[in-house]
Protein backbone atom coordinates (compact mmCIF):
# COMPACT_ATOMS: atom_id res chain seq x y z
CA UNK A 1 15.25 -1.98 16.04
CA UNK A 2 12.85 -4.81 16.25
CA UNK A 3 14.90 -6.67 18.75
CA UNK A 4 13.51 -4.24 21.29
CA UNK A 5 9.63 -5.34 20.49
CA UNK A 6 9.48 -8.31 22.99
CA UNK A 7 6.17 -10.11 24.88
CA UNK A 8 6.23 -6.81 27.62
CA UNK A 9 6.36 -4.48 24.56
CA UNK A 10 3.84 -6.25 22.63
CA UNK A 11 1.55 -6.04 26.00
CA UNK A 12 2.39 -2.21 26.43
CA UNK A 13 1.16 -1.88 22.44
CA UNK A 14 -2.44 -3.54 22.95
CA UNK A 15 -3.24 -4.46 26.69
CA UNK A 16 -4.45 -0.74 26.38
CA UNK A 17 -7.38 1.60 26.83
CA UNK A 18 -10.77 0.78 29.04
CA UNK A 19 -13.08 -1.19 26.71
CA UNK A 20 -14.48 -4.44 27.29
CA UNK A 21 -13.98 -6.71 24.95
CA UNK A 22 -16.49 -9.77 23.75
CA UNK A 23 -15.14 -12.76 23.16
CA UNK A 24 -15.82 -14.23 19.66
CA UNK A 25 -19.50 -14.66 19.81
CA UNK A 26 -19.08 -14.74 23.91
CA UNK A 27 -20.06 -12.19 26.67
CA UNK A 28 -17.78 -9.11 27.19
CA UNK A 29 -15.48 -9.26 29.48
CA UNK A 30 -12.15 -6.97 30.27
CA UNK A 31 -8.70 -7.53 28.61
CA UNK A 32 -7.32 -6.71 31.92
CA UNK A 33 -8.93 -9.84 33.31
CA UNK A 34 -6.54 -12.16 31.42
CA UNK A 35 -3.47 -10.87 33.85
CA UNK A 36 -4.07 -11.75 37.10
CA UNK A 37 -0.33 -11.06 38.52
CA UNK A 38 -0.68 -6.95 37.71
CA UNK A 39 -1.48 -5.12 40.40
CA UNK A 40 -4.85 -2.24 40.65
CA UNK A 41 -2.49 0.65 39.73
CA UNK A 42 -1.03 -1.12 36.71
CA UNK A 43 -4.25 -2.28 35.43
CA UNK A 44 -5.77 1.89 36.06
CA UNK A 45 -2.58 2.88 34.08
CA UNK A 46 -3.20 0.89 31.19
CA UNK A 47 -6.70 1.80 31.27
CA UNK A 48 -6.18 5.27 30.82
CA UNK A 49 -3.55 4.81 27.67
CA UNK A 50 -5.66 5.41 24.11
CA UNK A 51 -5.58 2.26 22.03
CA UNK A 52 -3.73 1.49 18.96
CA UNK A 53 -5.74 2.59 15.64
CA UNK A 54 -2.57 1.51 13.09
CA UNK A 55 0.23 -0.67 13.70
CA UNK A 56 3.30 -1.05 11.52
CA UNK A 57 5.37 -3.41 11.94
CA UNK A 58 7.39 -3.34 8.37
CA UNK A 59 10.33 -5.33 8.00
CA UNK A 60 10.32 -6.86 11.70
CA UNK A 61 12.17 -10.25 11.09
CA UNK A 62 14.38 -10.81 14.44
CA UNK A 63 13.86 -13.75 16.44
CA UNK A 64 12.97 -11.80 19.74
CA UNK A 65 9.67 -10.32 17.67
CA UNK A 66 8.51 -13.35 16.07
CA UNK A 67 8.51 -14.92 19.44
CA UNK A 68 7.09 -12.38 21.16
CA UNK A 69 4.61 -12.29 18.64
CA UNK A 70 4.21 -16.50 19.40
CA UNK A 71 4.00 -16.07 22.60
CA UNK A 72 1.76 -12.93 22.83
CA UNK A 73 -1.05 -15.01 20.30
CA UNK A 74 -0.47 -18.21 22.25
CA UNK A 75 -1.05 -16.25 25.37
CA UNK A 76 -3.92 -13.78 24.55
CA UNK A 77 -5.47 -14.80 20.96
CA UNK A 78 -5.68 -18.51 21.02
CA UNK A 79 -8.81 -20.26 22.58
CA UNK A 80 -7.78 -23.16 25.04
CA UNK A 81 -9.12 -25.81 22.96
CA UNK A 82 -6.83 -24.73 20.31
CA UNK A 83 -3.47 -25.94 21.40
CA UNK A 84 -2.38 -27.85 24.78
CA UNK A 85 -3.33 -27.01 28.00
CA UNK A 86 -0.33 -28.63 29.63
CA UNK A 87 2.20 -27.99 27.26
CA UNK A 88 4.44 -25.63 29.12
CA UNK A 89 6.31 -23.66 26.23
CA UNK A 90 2.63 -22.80 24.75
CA UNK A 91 1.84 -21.29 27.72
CA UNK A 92 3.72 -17.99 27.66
CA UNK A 93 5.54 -16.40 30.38
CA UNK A 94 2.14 -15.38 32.02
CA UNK A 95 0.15 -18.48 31.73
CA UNK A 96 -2.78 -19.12 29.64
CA UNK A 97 -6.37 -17.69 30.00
CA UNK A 98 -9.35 -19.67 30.26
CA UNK A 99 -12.30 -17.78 29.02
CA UNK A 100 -12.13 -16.53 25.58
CA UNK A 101 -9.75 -14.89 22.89
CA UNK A 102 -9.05 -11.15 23.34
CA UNK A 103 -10.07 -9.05 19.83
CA UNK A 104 -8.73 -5.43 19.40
CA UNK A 105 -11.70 -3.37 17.56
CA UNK A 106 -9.77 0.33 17.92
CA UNK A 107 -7.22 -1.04 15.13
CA UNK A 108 -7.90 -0.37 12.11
CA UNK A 109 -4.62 -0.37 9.96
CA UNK A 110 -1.89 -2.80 10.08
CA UNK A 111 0.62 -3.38 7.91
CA UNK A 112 3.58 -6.48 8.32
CA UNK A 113 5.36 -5.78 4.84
CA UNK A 114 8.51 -7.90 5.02
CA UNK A 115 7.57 -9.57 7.98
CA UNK A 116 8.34 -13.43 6.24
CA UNK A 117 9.92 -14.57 9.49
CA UNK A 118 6.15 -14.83 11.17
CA UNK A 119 4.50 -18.36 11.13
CA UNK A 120 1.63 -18.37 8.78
CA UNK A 121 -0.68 -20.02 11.76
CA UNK A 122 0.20 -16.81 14.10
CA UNK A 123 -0.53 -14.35 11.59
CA UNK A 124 -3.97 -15.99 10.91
CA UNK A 125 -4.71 -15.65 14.85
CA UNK A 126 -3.34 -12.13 14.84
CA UNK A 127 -4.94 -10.73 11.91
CA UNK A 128 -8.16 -12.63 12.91
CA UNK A 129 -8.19 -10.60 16.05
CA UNK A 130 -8.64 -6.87 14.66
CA UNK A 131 -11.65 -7.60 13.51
CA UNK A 132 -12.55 -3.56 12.26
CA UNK A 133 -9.20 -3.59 9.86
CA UNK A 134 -9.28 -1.39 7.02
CA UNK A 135 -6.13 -1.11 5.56
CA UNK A 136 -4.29 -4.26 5.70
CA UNK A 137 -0.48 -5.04 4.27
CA UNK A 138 0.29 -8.55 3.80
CA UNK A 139 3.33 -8.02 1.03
CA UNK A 140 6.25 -10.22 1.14
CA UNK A 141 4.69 -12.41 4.35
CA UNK A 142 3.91 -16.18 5.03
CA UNK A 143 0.38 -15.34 4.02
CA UNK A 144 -1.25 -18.89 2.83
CA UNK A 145 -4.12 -19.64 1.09
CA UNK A 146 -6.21 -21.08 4.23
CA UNK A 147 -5.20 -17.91 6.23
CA UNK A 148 -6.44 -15.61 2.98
CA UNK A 149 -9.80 -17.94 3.12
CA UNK A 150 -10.27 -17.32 7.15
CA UNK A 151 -10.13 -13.64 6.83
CA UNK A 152 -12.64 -14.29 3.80
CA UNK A 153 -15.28 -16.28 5.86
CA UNK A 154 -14.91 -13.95 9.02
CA UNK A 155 -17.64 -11.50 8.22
CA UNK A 156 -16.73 -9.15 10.34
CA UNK A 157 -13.59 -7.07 8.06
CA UNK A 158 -14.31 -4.15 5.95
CA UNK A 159 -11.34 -3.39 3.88
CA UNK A 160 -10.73 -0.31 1.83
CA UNK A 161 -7.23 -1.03 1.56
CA UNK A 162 -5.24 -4.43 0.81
CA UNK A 163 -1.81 -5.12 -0.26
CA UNK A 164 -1.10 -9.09 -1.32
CA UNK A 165 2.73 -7.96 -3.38
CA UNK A 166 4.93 -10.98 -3.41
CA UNK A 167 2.73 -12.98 -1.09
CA UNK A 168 4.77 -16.75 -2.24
CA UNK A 169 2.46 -18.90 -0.89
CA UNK A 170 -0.53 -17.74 -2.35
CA UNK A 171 -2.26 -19.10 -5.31
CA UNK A 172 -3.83 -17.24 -8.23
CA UNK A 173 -7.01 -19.20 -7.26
CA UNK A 174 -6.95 -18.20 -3.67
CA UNK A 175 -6.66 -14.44 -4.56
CA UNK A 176 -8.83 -14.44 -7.06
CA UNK A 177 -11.77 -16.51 -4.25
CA UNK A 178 -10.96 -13.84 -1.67
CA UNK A 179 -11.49 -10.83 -4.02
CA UNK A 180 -14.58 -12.15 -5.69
CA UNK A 181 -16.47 -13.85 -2.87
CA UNK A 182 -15.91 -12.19 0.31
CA UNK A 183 -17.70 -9.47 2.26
CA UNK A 184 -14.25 -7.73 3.52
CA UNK A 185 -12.86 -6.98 -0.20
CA UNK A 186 -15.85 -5.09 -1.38
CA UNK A 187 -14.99 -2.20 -0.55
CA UNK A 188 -11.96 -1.89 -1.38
CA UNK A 189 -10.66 1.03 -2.98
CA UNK A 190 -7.13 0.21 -2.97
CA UNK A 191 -5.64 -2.63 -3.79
CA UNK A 192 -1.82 -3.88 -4.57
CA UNK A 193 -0.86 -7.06 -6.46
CA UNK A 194 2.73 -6.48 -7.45
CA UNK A 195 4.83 -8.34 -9.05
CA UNK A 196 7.73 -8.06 -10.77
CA UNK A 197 10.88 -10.24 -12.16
CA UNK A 198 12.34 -12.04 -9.19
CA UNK A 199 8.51 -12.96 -8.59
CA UNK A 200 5.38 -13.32 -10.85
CA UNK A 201 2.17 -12.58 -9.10
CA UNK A 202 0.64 -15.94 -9.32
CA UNK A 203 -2.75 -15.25 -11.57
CA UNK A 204 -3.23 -17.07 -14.94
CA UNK A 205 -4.91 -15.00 -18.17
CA UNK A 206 -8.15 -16.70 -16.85
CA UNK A 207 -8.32 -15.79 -13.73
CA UNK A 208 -7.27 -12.29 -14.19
CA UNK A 209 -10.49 -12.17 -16.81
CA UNK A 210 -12.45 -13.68 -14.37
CA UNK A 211 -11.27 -11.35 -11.17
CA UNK A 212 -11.73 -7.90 -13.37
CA UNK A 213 -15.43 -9.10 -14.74
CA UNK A 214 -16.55 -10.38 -11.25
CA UNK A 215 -14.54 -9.07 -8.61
CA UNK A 216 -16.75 -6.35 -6.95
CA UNK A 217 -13.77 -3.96 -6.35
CA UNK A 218 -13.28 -4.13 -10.00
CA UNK A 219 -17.09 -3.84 -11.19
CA UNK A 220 -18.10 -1.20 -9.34
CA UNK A 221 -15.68 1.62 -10.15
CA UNK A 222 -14.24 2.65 -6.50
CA UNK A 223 -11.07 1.85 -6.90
CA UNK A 224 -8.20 5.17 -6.52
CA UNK A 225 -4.73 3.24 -6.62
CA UNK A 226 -4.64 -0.07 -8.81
CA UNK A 227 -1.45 -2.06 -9.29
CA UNK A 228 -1.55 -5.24 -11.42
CA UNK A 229 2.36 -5.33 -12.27
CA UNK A 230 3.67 -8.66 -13.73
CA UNK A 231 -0.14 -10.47 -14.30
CA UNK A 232 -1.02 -11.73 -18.08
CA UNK A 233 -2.81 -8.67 -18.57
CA UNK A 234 -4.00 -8.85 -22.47
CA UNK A 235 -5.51 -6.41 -24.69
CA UNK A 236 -8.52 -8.89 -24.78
CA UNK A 237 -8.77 -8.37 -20.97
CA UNK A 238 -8.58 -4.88 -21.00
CA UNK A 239 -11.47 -4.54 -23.48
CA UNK A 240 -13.58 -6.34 -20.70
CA UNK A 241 -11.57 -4.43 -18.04
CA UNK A 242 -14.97 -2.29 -16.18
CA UNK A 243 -14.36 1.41 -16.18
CA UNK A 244 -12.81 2.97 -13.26
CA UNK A 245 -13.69 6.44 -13.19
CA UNK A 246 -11.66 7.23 -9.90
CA UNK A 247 -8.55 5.69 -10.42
CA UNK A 248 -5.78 7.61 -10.12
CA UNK A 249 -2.18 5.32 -9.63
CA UNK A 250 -2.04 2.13 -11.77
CA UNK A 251 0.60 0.08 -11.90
CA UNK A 252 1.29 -1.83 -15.10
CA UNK A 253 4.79 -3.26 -14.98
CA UNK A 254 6.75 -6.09 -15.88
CA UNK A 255 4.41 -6.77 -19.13
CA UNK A 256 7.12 -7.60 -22.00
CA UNK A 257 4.46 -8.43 -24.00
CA UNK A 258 1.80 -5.22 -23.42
CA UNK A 259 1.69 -3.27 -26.74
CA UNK A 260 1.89 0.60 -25.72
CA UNK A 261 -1.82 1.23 -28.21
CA UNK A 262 -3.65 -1.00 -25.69
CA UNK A 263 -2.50 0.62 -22.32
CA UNK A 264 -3.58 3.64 -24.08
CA UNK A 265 -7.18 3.24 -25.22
CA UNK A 266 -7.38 1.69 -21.70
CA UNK A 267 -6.47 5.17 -20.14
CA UNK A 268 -8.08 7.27 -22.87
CA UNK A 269 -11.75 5.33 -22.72
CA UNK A 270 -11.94 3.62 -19.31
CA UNK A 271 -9.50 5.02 -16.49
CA UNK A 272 -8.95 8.90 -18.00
CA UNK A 273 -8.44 10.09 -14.23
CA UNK A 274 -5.02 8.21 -13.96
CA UNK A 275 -2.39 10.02 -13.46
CA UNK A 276 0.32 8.37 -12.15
CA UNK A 277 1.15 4.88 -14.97
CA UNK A 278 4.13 2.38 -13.77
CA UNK A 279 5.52 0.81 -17.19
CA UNK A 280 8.85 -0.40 -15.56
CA UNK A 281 9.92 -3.26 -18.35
CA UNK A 282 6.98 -3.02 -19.96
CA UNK A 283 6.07 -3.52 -23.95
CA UNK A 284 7.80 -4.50 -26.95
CA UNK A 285 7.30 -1.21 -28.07
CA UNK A 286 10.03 0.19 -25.27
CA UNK A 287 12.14 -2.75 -26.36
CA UNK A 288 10.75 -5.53 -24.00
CA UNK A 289 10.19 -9.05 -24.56
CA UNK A 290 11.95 -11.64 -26.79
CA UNK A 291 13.43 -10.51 -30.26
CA UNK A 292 12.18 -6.60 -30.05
CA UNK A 293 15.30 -5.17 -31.60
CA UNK A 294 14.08 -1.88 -30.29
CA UNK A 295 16.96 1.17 -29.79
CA UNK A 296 16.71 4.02 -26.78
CA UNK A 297 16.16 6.34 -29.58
CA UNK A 298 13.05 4.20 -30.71
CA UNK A 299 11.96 3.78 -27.43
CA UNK A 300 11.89 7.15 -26.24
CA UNK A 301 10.24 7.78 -29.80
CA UNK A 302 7.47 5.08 -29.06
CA UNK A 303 6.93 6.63 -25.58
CA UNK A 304 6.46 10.40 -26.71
CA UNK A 305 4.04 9.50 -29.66
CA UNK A 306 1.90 6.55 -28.12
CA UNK A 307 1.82 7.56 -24.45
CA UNK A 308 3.13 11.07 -23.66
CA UNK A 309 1.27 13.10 -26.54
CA UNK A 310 -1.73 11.23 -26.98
CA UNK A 311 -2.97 11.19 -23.35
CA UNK A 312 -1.23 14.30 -21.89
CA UNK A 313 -1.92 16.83 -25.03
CA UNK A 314 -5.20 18.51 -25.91
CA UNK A 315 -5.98 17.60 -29.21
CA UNK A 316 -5.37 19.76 -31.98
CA UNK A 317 -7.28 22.10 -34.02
CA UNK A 318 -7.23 24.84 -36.15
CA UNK A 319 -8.13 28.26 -34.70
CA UNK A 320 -6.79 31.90 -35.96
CA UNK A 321 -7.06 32.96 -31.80
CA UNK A 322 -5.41 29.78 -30.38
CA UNK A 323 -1.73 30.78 -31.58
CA UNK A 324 -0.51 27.14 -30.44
CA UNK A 325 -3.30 25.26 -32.06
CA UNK A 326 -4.39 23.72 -29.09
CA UNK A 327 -7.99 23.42 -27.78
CA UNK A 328 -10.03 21.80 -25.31
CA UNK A 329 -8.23 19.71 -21.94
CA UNK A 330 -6.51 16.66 -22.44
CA UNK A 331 -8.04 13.28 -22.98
CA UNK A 332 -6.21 12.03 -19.64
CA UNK A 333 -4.76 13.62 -16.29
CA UNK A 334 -1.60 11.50 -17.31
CA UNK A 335 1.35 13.73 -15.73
CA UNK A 336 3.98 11.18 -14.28
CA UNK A 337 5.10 7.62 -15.95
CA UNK A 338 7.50 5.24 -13.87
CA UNK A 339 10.33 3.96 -16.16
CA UNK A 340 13.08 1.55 -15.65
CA UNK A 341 16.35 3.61 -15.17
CA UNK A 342 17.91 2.43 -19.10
CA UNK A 343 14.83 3.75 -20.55
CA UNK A 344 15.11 6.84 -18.21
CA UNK A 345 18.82 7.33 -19.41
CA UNK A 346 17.90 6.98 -22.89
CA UNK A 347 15.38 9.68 -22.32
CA UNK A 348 18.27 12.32 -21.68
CA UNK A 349 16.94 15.65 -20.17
CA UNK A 350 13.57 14.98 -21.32
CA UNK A 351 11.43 16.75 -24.12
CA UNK A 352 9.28 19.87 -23.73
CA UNK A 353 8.50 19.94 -19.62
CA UNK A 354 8.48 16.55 -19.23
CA UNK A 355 11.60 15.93 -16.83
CA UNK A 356 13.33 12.75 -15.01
CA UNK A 357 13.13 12.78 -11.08
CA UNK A 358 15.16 10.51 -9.56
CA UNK A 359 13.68 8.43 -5.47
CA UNK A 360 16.75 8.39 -3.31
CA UNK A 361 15.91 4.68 -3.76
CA UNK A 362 16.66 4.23 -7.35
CA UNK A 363 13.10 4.49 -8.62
CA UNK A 364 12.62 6.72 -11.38
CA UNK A 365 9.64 8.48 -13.19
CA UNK A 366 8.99 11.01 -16.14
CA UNK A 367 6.96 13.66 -14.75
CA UNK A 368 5.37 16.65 -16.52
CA UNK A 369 6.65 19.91 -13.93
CA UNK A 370 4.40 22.33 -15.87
CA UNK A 371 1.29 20.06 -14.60
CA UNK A 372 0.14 20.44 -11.13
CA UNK A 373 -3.12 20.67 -8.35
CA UNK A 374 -4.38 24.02 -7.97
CA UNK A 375 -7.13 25.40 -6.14
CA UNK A 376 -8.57 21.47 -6.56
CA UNK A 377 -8.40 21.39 -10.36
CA UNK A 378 -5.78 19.69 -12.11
CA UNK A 379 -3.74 22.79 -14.06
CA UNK A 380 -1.37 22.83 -17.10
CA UNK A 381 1.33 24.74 -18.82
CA UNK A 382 1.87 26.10 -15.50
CA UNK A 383 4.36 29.16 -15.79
CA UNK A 384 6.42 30.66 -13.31
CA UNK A 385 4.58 28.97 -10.85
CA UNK A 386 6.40 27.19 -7.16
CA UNK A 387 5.35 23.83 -8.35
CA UNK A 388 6.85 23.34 -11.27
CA UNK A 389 10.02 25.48 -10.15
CA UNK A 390 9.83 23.04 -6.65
CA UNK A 391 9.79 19.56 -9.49
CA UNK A 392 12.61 21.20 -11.41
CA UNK A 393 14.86 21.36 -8.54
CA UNK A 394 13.82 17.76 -7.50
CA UNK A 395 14.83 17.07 -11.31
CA UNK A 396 18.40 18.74 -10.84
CA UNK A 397 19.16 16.55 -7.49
CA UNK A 398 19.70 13.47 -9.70
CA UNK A 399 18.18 11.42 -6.95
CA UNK A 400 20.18 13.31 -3.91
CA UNK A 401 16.61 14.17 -2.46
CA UNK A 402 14.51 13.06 1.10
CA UNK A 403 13.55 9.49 1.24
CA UNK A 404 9.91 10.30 0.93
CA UNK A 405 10.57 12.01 -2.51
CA UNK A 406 8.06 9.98 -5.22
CA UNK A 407 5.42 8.61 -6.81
CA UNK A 408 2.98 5.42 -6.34
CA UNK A 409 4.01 3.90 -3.30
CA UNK A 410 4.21 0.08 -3.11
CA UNK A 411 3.94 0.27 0.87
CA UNK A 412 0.88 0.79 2.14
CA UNK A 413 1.13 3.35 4.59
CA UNK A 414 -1.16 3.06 8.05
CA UNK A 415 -0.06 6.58 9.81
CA UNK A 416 -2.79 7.96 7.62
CA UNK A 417 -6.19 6.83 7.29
CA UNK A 418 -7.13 7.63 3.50
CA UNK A 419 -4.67 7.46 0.27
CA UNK A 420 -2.10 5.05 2.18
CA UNK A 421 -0.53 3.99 -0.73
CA UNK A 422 -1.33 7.68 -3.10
CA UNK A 423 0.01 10.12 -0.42
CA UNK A 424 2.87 7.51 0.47
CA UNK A 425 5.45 8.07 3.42
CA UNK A 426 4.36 10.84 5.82
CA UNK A 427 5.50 11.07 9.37
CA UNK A 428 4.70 8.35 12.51
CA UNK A 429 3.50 9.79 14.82
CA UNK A 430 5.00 7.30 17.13
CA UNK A 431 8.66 6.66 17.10
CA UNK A 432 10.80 3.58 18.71
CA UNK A 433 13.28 5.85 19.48
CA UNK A 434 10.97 7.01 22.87
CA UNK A 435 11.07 4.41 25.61
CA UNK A 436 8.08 2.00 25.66
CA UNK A 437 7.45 2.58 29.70
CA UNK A 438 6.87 6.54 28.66
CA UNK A 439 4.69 4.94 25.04
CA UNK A 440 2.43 3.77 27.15
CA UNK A 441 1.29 6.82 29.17
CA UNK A 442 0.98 8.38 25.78
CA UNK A 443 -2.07 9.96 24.17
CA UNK A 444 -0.59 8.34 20.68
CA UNK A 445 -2.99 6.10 18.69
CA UNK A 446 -0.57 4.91 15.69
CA UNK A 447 2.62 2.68 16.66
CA UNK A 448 4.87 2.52 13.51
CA UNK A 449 8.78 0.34 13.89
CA UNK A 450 9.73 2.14 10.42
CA UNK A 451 12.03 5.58 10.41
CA UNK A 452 10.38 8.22 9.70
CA UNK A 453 11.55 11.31 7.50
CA UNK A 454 12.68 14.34 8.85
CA UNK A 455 9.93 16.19 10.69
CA UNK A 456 9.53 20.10 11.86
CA UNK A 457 9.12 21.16 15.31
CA UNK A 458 5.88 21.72 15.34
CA UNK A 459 4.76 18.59 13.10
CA UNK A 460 6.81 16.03 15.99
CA UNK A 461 4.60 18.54 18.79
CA UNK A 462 1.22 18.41 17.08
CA UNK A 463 1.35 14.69 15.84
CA UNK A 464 -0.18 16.57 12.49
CA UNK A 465 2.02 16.46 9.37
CA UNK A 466 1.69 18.98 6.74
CA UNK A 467 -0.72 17.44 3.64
CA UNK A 468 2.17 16.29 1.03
CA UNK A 469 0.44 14.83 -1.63
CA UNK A 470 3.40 13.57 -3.45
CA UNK A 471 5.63 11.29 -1.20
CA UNK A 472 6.29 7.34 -1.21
């Protein structure tokens, strides 16, 4: 599907709308300006299209994008002193400006996941020119130290959302500079380093002490989705690990060496508003790391006593009117726990209402049906209640269920402004599947190349997907 995003495609998508635009510390002048061969009634029709607010361009790895992509930053986004003014295939089909680089301020969300085929030195000019980002998605890219240090010095970027999963070229040092020291990641409220086995996020024991202690995304509690998978995390670090009061997804995977005790006094003392915990091939205690020894049965057995009843259980007492013996709320709103699928077989059909639903994607988690939102207060030991009747049926499908079926999404999404990665995959409003010459006359501000799930009527009408809190 990318093959269709060439240079007239990429001009449809952000030659848009009627602002002026300033140069980079220049006066204003129109983007319109920079393409002299398009006639009045071209330039009114552009001016009347809304511009862009998100942009997704996940997994777009054909040659025709990344040279459109070339050709549309060589064109548009580089200054003249920046490359040759003679050299013909730098030039792009429509000739080079002369005044200053064009910046897109409407854009706020952009996400290239999977987009390695992109030059590192185009996606520093591209990123560089959206200068009001707030959600940005860098996984899997060419994303290099210097270009992580530009978007650190620019001043101008205001992140509450960043994703840097199984970035290869970056260093644990250069991650660790941009989150402590720059103005755009202080705001930040989510933030994704995955790793996982094929790929180590590159942060040493050090630095990851040093990032949670300084960092101020870290220090000053904000954070809602967290996801640390496959760093040195320690028990020492987590006893200097700030409190986050409002996180609610944290990923902890790929930590052979993580006893279960620590991850648990972490929830219980500092994070006790998580509810969704990753522990794919994580801890000796499930049987990871060298020389465990550790059966299913004693796995499942370690997860139930050290995770499961300890955080998800209010504690115990003795009372002649609480039949059960249970008083109080638990210590933690832990209700779902990712699992690798051999410790999710091992768990068999689960133990009390705990249950296994299965992504259409292979993921699995442990979820809790009888725990759910209601009336903005998390409930449990819900009974005869649509919720946990609607997570029992998802448990039956066996993983036969809609793509957007799941828990803490490792894609940030950018159709949505808030909880991109929490509320995970809803609907585009945008499709590629509509012609680009009709795109352009649309009132649409969010351009996504991904498919989108299956969508009602009235939701494709409307642009306005029904709240799902639970997709990914």
């Amino acid at each position: 599907m990318d093959g269709a995003l060439n240079l007239a495609v990429m001009r449809e998508l952000f030659l848009r709308g009627s602002s002026s635009l300033p140069g980079r510390g220049r006066v204003a002048r129109s983007r319109f300006d920079t393409i002299p061969e398009e006639d009045m009634e071209e330039r009114e029709r552009r001016m009347d299209c809304v511009e862009l607010e998100a942009m997704d361009f996940t997994g777009c790895i054909s040659a025709v994008f990344v040279n459109a992509l070339t050709e549309f930053v060589n064109t548009f986004l580089i200054a003249p002193n920046e490359a040759e003014a003679d050299d013909e295939d730098s030039r792009g089909r429509f000739g080079r400006f002369t005044e200053e680089p064009l910046i897109f301020p409407s854009l706020q969300r952009l996400c290239l996941r999977g987009a390695k085929s992109i030059p590192s030195n185009v996606l520093n000019h591209f990123v560089l020119a959206l200068p009001s980002l707030t959600h940005l998605d860098l996984s899997a890219t060419r994303v290099t130290p210097e270009v992580l240090a530009t978007l650190g010095s620019s001043g101008r970027m205001h992140l509450h959302s960043l994703s840097l999963a199984k970035c290869i070229r970056l260093t644990g040092q250069s991650i660790c500079n941009f989150l402590i020291d720059s103005p755009a990641a202080r705001e930040l409220k989510e933030l994704n380093l995955y790793g996982d086995s094929t790929f180590f996020t590159p942060i040493t024991a050090d630095e990851l002490s040093d990032l949670v202690q300084r960092a101020p995304c870290f220090t000053k509690g904000e954070l809602e989705y967290l996801d640390i998978s496959s760093t040195p995390l320690t028990p020492a670090i987590l006893s200097v690990f700030p409190a986050q009061p409002k996180l609610r997804s944290l990923g902890l995977s790929f930590m052979p060496a993580l006893p279960l005790d620590a991850i648990a006094d972490f929830l219980r003392v500092k994070a006790n508003k998580v509810e969704i915990l990753t522990l794919i091939s994580t801890s000796p205690d499930l049987g990871y790391g060298l020389g465990t020894g550790i059966s299913p049965r004693q796995a499942s057995t370690a997860l139930h006593s050290k995770i499961i009843r300890p955080l998800s259980s209010p504690p115990f007492s003795f009372s002649l009117t609480s039949p059960t013996g249970l008083s109080g709320k638990a210590p933690t709103n832990l209700r779902i726990v990712e699992l690798a699928a051999p410790m999710l077989s091992g768990l068999g059909g689960g133990g009390g209402s705990w249950r296994i639903i299965r992504s259409k994607g292979g993921r699995g988690w442990y979820v809790d049906t009888a725990t759910g939102w209601c009336a903005g207060e998390l409930m449990r030991e819900l009974e005869d209640h649509p919720w946990r009747d609607e997570l029992q049926r998802l448990s039956d499908a066996n993983g036969n269920v809609a793509s957007g079926v799941g828990w803490h999404a490792r894609k940030m999404e950018v159709s949505i402004a808030e909880g991109s990665f929490l509320y995970g995959r809803l609907l585009t409003l945008l499709c590629l599947c509509r012609s680009f010459t009709d795109m352009a006359c649309l009132d649409v501000k969010t351009a996504c190349t991904v498919p989108c799930p299956s969508l009602t009527r009235d939701e494709w009408v409307s642009g306005r997907p029904s709240p799902r809190s639970d997709r990914s």
